[in-house]
Every structure is written in structure tokens, then in C-alpha cells.
C-alpha atoms as a PDB file:
ATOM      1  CA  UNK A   1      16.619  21.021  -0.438  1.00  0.00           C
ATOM      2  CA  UNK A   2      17.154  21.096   3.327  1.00  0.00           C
ATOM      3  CA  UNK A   3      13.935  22.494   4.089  1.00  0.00           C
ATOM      4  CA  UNK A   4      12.453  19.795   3.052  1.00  0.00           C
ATOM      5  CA  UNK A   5      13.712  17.486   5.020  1.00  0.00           C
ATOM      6  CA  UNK A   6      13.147  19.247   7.319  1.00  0.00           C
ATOM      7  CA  UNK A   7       9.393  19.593   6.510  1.00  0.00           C
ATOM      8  CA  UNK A   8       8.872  15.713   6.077  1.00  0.00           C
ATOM      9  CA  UNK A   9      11.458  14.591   9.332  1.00  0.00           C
ATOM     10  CA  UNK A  10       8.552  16.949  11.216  1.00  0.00           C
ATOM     11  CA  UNK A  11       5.679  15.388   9.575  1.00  0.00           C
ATOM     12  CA  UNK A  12       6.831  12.211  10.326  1.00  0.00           C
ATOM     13  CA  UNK A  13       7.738  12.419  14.087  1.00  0.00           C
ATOM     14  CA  UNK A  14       4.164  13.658  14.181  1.00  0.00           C
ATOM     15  CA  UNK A  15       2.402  11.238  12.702  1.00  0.00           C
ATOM     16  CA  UNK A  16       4.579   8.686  13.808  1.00  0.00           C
ATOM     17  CA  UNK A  17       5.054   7.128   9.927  1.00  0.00           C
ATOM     18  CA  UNK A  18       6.486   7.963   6.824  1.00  0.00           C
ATOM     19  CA  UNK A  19       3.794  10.711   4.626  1.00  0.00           C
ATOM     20  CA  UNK A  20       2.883  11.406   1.321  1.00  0.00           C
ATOM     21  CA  UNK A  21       2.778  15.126   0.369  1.00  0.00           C
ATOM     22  CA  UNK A  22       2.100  17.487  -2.090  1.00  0.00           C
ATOM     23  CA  UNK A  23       3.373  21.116  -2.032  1.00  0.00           C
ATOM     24  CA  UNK A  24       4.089  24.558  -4.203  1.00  0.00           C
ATOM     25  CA  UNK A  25       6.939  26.774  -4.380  1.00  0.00           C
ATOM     26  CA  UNK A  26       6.451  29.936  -4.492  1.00  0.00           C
ATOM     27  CA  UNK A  27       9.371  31.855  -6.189  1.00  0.00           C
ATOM     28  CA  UNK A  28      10.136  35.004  -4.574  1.00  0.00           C
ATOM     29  CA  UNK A  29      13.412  35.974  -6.382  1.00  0.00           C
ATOM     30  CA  UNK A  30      15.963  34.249  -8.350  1.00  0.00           C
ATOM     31  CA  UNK A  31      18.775  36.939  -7.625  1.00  0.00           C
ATOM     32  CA  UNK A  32      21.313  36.988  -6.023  1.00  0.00           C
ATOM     33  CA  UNK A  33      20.042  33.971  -4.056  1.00  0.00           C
ATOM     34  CA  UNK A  34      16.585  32.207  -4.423  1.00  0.00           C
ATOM     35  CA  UNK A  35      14.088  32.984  -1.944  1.00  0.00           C
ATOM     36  CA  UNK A  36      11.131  30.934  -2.041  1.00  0.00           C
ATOM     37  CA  UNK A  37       7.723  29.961   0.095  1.00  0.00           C
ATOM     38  CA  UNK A  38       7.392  26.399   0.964  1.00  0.00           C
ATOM     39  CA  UNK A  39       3.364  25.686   0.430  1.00  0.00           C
ATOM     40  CA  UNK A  40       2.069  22.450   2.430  1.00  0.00           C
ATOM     41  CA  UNK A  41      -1.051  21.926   0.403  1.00  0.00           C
ATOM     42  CA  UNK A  42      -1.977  18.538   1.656  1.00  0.00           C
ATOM     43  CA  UNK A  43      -0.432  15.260   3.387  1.00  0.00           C
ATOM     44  CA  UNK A  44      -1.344  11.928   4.220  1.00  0.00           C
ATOM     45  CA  UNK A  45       0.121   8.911   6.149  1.00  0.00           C
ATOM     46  CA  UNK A  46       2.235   6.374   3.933  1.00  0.00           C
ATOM     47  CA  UNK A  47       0.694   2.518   4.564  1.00  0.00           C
ATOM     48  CA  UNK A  48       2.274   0.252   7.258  1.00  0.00           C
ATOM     49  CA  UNK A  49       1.368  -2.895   5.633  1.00  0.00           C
ATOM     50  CA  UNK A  50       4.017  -5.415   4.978  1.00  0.00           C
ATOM     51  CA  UNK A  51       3.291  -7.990   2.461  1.00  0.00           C
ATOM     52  CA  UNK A  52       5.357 -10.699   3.755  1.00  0.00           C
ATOM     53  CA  UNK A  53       6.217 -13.895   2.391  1.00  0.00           C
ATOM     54  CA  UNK A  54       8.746 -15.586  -0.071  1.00  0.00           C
ATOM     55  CA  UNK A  55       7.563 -15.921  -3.206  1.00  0.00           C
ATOM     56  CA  UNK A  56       9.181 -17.192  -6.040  1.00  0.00           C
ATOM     57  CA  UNK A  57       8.510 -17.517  -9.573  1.00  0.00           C
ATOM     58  CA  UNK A  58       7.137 -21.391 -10.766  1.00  0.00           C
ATOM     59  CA  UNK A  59      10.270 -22.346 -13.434  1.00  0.00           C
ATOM     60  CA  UNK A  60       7.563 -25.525 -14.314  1.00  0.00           C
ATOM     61  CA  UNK A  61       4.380 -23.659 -15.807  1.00  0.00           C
ATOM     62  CA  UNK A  62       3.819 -24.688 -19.407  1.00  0.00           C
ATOM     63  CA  UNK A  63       3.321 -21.671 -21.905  1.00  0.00           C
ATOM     64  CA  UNK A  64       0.119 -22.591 -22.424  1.00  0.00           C
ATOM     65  CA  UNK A  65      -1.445 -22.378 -18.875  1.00  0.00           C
ATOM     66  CA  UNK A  66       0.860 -18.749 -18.556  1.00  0.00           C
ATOM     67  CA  UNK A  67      -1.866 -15.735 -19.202  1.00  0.00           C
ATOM     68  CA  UNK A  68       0.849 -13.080 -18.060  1.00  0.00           C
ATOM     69  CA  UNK A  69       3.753 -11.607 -16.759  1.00  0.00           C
ATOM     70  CA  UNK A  70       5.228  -8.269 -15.470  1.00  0.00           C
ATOM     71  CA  UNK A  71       8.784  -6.596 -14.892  1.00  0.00           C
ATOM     72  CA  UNK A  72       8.135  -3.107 -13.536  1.00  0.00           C
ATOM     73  CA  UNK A  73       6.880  -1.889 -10.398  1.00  0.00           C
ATOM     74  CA  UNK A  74       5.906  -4.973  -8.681  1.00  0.00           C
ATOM     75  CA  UNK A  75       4.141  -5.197  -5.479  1.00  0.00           C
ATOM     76  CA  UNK A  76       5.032  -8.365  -3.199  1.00  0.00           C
ATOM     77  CA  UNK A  77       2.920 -10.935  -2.877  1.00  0.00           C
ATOM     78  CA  UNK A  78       0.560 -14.174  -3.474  1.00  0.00           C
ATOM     79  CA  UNK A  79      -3.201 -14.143  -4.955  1.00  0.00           C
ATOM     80  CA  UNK A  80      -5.040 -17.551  -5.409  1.00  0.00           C
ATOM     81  CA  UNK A  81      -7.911 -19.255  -6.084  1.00  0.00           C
ATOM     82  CA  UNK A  82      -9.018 -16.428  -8.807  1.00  0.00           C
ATOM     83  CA  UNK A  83     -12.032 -17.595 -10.567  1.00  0.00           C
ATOM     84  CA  UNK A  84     -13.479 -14.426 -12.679  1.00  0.00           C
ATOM     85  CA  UNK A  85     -10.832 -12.177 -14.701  1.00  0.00           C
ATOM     86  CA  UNK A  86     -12.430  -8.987 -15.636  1.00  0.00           C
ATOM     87  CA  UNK A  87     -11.163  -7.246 -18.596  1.00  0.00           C
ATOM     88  CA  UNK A  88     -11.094  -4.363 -20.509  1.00  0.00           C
ATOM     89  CA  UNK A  89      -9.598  -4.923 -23.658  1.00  0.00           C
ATOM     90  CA  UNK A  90      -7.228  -1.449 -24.139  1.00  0.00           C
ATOM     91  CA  UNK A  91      -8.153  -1.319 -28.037  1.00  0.00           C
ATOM     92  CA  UNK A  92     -11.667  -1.776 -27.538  1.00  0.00           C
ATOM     93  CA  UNK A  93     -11.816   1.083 -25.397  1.00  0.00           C
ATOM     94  CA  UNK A  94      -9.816   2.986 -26.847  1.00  0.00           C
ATOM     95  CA  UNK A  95     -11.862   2.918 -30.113  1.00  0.00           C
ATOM     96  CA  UNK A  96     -15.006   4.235 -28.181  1.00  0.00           C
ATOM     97  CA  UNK A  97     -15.738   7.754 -29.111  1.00  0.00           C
ATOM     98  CA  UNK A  98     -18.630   9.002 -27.179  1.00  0.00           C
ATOM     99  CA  UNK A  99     -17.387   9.995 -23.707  1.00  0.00           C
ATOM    100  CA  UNK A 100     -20.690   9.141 -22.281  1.00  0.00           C
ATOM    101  CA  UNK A 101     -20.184   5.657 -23.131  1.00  0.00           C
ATOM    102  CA  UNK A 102     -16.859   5.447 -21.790  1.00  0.00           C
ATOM    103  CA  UNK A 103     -18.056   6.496 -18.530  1.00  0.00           C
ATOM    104  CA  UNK A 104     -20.961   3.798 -18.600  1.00  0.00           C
ATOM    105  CA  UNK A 105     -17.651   1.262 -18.969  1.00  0.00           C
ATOM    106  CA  UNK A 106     -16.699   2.774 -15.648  1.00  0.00           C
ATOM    107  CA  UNK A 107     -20.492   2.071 -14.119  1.00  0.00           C
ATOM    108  CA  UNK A 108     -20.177  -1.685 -15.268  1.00  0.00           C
ATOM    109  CA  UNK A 109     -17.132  -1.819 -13.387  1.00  0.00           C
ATOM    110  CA  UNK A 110     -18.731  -0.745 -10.059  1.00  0.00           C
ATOM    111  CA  UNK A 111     -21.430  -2.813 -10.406  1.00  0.00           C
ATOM    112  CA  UNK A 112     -19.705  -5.324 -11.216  1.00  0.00           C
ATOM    113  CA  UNK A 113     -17.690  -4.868  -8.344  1.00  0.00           C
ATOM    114  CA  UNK A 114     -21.027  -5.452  -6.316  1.00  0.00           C
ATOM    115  CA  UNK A 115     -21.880  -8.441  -8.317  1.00  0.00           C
ATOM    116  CA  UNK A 116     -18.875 -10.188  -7.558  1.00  0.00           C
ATOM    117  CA  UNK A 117     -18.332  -9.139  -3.939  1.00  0.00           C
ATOM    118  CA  UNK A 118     -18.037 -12.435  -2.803  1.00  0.00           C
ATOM    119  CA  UNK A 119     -15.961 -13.855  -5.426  1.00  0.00           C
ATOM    120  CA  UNK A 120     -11.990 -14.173  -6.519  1.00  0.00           C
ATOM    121  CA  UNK A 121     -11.592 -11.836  -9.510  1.00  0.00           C
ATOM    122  CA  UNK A 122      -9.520  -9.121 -10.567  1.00  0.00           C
ATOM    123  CA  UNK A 123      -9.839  -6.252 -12.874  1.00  0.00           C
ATOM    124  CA  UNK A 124      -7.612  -5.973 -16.099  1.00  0.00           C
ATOM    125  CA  UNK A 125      -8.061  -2.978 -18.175  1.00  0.00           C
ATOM    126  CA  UNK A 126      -6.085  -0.269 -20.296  1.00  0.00           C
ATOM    127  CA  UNK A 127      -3.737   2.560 -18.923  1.00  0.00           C
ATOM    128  CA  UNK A 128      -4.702   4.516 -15.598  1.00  0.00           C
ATOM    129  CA  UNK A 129      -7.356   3.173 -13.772  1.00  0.00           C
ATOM    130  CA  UNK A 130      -8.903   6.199 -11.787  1.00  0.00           C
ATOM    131  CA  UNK A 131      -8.163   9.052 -13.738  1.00  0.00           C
ATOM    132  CA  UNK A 132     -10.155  11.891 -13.866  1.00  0.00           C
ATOM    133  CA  UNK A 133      -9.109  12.214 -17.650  1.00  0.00           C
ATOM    134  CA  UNK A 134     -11.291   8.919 -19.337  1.00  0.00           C
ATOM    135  CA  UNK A 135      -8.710   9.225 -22.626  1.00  0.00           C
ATOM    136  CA  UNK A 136      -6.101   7.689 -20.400  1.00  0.00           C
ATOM    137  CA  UNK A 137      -8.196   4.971 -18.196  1.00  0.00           C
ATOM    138  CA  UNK A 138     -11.189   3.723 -16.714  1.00  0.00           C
ATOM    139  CA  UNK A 139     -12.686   5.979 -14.685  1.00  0.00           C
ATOM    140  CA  UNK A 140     -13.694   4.550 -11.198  1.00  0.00           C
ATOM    141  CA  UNK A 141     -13.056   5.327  -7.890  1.00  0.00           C
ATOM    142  CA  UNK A 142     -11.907   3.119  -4.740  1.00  0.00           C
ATOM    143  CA  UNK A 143     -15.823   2.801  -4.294  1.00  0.00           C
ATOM    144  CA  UNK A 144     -16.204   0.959  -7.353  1.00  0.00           C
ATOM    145  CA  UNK A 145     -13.458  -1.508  -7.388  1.00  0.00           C
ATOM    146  CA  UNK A 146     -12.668  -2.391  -3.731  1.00  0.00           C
ATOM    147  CA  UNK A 147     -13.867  -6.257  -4.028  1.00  0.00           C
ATOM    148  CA  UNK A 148     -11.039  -7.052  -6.556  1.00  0.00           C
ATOM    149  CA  UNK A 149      -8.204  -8.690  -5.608  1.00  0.00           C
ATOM    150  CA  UNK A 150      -5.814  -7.157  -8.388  1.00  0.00           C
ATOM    151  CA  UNK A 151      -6.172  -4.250 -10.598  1.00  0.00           C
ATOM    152  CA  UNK A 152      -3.958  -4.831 -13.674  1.00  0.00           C
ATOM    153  CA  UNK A 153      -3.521  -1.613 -15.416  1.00  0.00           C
ATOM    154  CA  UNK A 154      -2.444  -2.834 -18.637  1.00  0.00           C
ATOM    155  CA  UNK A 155       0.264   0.300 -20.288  1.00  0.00           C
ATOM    156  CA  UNK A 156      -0.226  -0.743 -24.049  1.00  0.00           C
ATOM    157  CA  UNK A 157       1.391   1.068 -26.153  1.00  0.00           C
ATOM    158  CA  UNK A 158      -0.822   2.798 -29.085  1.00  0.00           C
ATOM    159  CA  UNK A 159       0.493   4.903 -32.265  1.00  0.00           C
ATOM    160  CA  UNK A 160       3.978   5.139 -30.130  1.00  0.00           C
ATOM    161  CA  UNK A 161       2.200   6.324 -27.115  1.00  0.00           C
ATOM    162  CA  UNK A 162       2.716   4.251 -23.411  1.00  0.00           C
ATOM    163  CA  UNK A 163       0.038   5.506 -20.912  1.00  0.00           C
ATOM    164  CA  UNK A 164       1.367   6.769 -17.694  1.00  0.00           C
ATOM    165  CA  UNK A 165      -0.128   3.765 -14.796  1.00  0.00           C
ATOM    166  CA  UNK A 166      -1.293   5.256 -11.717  1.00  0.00           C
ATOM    167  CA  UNK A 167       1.829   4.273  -9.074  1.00  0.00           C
ATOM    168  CA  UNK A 168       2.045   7.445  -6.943  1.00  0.00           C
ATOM    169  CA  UNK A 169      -1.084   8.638  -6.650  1.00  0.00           C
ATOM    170  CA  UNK A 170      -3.929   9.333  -4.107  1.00  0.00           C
ATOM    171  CA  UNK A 171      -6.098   6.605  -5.755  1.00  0.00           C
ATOM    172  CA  UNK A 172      -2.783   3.857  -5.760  1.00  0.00           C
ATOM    173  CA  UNK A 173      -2.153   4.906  -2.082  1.00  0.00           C
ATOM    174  CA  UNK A 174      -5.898   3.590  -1.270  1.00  0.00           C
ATOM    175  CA  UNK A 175      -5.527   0.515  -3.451  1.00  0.00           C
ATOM    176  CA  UNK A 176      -2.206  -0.468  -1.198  1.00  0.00           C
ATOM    177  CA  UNK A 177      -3.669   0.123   2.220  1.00  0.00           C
ATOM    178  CA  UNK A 178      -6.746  -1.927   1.696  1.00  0.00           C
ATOM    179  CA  UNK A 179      -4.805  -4.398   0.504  1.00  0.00           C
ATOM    180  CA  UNK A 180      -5.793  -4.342  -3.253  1.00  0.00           C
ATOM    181  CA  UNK A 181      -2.320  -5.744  -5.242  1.00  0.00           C
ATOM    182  CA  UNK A 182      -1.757  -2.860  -7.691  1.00  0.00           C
ATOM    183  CA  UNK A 183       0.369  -4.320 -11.143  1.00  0.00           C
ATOM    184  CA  UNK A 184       1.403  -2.522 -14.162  1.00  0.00           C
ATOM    185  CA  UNK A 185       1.620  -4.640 -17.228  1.00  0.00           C
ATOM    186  CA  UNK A 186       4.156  -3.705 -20.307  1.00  0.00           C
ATOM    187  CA  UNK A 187       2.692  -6.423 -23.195  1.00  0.00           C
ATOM    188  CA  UNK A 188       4.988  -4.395 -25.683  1.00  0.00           C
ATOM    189  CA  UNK A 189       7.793  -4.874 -23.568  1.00  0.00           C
ATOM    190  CA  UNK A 190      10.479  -7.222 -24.669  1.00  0.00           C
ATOM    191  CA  UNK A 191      10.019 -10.503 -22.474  1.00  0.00           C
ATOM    192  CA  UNK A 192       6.517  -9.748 -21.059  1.00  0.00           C
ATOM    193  CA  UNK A 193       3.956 -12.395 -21.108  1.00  0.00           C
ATOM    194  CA  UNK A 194       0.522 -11.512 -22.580  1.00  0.00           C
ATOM    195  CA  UNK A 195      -1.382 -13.797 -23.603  1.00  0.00           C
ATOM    196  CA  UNK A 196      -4.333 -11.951 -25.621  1.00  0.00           C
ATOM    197  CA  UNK A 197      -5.492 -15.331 -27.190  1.00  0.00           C
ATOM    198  CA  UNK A 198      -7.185 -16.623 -24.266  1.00  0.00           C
ATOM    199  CA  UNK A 199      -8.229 -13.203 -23.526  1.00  0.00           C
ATOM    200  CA  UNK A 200     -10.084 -13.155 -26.618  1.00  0.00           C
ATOM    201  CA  UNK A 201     -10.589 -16.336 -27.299  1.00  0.00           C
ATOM    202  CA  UNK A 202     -12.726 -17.664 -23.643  1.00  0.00           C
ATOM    203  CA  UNK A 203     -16.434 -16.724 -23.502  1.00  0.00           C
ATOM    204  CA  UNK A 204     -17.833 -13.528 -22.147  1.00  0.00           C
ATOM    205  CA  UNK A 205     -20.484 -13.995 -19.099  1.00  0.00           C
ATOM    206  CA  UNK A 206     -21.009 -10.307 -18.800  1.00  0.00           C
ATOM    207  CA  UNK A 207     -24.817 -11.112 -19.822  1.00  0.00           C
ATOM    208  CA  UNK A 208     -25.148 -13.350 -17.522  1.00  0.00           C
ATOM    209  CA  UNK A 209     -23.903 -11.654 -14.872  1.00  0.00           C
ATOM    210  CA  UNK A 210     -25.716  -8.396 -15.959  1.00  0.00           C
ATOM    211  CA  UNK A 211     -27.965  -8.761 -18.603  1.00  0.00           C
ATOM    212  CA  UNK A 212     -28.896  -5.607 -18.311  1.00  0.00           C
ATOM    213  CA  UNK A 213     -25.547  -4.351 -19.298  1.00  0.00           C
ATOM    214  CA  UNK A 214     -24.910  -7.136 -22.264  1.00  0.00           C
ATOM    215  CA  UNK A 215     -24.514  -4.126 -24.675  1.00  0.00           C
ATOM    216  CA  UNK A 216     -21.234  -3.177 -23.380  1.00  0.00           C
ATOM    217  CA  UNK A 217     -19.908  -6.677 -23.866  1.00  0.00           C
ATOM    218  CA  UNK A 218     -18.269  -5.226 -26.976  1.00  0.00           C
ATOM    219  CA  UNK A 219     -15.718  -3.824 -24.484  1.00  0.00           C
ATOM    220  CA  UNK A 220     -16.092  -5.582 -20.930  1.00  0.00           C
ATOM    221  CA  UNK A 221     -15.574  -8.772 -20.749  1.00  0.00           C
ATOM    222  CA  UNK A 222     -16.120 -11.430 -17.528  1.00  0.00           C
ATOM    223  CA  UNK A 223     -14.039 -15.110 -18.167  1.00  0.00           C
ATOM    224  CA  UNK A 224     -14.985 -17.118 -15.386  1.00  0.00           C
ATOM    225  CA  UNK A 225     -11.822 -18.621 -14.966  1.00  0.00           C
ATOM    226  CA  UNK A 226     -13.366 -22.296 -14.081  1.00  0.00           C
ATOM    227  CA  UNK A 227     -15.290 -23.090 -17.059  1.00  0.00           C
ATOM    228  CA  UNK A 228     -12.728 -21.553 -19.574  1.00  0.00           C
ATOM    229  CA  UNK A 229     -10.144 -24.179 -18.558  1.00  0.00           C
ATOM    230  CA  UNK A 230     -11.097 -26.720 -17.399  1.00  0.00           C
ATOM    231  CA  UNK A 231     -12.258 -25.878 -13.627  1.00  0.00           C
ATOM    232  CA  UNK A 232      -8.896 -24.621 -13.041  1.00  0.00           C
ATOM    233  CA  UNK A 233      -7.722 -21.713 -11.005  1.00  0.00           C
ATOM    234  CA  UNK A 234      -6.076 -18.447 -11.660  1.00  0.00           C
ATOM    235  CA  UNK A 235      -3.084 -17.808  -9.514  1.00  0.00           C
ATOM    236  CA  UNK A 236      -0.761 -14.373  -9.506  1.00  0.00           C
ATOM    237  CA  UNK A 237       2.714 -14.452  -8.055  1.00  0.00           C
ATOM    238  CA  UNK A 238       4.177 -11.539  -7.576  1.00  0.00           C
ATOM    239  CA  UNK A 239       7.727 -10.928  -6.431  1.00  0.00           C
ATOM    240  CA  UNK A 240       8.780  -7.213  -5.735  1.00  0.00           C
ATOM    241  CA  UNK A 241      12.320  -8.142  -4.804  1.00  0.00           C
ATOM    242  CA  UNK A 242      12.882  -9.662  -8.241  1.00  0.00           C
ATOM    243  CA  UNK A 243      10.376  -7.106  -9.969  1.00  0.00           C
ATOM    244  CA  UNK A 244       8.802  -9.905 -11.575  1.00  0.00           C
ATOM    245  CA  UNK A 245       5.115 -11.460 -11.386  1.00  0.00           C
ATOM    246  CA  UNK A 246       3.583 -14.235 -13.383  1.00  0.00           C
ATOM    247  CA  UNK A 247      -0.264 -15.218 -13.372  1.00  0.00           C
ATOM    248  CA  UNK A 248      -0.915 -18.587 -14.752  1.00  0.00           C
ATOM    249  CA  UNK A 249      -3.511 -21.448 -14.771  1.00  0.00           C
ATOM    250  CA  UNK A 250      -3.034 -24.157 -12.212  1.00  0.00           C
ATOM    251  CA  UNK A 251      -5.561 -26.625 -10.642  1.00  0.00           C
ATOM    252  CA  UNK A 252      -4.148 -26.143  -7.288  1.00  0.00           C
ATOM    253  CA  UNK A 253      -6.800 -24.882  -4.926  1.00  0.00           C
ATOM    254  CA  UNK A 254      -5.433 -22.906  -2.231  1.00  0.00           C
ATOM    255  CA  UNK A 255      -6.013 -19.911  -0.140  1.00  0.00           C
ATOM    256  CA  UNK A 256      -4.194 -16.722   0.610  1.00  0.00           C
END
């Protein structure tokens, strides 16, 4: 549609970057030729960050120390030193009925988020983080989430049903310009990494952490990486040119 192109080549000499927009079309007539209104119902600057570096996957990780992997939609770039993992196990919280107690899940999560501020985590949890609709995701906003490093939005697939991720959106654009490595993780996908058994398996320091909130350890769960194995590290490497990231255990201490 030449108009557009036209519409975003203006937007973007204006604002000097690429933008993000959304728009309707309003259908005037279909015969003989389509006329139509072009409506410019919001825009917003693309980011400028570059997330330089080459990184390439480690071909000497044992299984064992590999927690997981991903093949679609990967961002570019290196997380170390990761020393909480916080996780919301996709079945768990899918199983929760009430909606009021699926949006408590989201206010653990943001506080959390405050608990932790000065720590290495990241946030793992089930289909689209953000979403207004709590069936498909946790729902948070960039408020209660910005201290992670990573938010793993894990697509599991449930009675033949994927959940959509959130790549696209308002809430992925802020993840990207502060910086906040946004990965979608297929564990029913042939060749993904996921290794549930340490997920499960590793205590839960929720309580500690909040005792207040030990009653939703049921479904939130906080693995301080260090004492789970063996003071060791969590490290993420993510390589968008290959579409391929791998987090895995390492005792390598170093930071990105």
C-alpha cells in the first residue's frame, strides 16, 4: 500500500528513527475501486539500542549443567553472573481458578521485583507476560518487572494450544529499550532444552524472601541459583544471528 509508505517514510524523517504504529482503515467503498481513510491512532519511536557483541554458543557444556535453550525470536546478547531464577511454573498457573489469585501471582512478581532490585535474576513464567487477559500470562506491567535481567516467557503448549508470547507489543517495546533481554521459550519444540527437573527439583526461597507471601509458593518459585548448585552461576547466551540461546550452569564469575 503506497500510502503507507508514505505515512511511515514521513514519520520517520520526523522523528528522525524508525516508529512503531498502529492504525484503522476505514472502508469507504469497495466498487469500482477501494476508497479508504487511513486512521493514525497512535505511534511511537522504534529503540536505537544495539546489542553488540559476538556471541557464540559453548559446544563444551555438559547436559547436566544446561537448564535451557531457545530457537525462535532471539534477541542478541550476553547475561551473567545470574544468581536467583524466578519461576512460574506454566501448569501450576494454569490450574489456578480464582482470577483473584492469579492476579496476587502478578503482585508477588512486583514485589519481588523490589526485593531483588539489587540482585542478578530473571523471571521465567508461562505464555504472555503483560497481558491484560490473565488466561494467557502473568499480568504485570514494566513497573513490576524492570529489575530483571531476562523475562522468559515460556509458550508451553497445553491440550494442543501454544500461547501467543508478547514480541510486538507496547509492553515488549519497553522491555527492549530499557534493556530487559526479552526470550520466548518452545519446551515442546523438537530440539529445545528444558530442563524442568532442576526446576522442580531445587528448593523454593520464596518464604524467605517473603514470608508473607509463602502461600503462593505452590506456584512462584525463587532458586537461588548459588546454593542449588553448588555456588555456581547462571549464564544466558543468546545469539540472534543464529536464533539460538542457551542458559546453563557455569562457575565462571563474570560481568556483563
Amino acid at each position: 500500500m503506497p500510502e503507507m509508505k508514505l505515512l511511515l517514510k514521513t514519520l520517520e524523517r520526523y522523528y528522525q528513527i524508525p516508529v512503531d504504529v498502529e492504525f484503522a482503515v476505514d472502508i469507504l467503498t469497495d466498487h469500482p475501486k477501494p476508497e479508504y481513510t487511513i486512521h493514525l491512532l497512535q505511534c511511537r519511536p522504534l529503540s536505537s539500542q544495539e546489542w553488540a557483541g559476538e556471541y557464540e554458543m559453548p559446544a563444551d557444556v555438559p547436559d547436566a549443567d544446561k537448564l535451557f535453550s531457545a530457537n525462535k525470536l532471539v534477541p542478541h546478547g550476553l547475561v551473567t553472573n545470574i544468581n536467583y531464577i524466578v519461576y512460574v511454573d506454566p501448569e501450576d498457573y494454569g490450574r489456578i481458578s480464582e482470577r483473584s489469585a492469579k492476579l496476587e501471582i502478578g503482585r508477588v512478581i512486583s514485589r519481588l521485583n523490589k526485593r531483588l532490585e539489587n540482585e542478578r535474576f530473571i523471571l521465567m513464567g508461562p505464555g504472555r507476560w503483560g497481558s491484560s487477559n490473565i488466561d494467557l500470562g502473568v499480568k504485570v506491567t514494566y513497573a513490576d518487572i524492570y529489575n530483571t535481567r531476562v523475562l522468559v516467557e515460556i509458550a508451553m503448549g497445553i491440550d494442543g494450544e501454544t500461547p501467543e508470547v508478547s514480541y510486538g507489543t507496547h509492553f515488549f517495546q519497553d522491555l527492549v529499550e530499557s534493556r530487559i533481554y526479552p526470550l520466548p521459550l518452545y519446551p515442546n519444540e523438537e530440539g529445545v532444552i528444558f530442563n524442568q527437573a532442576f526446576l522442580d527439583g531445587v528448593p523454593n526461597v520464596l518464604s524467605e524472601l517473603l514470608p508473607d507471601d509463602a502461600p503462593c509458593a505452590d506456584c512462584v518459585k525463587v532458586i537461588d541459583v548459588g546454593a542449588a548448585s553448588g555456588k555456581r552461576f547462571l549464564e544466558i547466551v543468546m545469539n540472534g544471528e543464529q536464533d539460538q540461546a542457551l542458559a546453563y550452569l557455569t562457575t565462571t564469575s563474570r560481568i556483563t
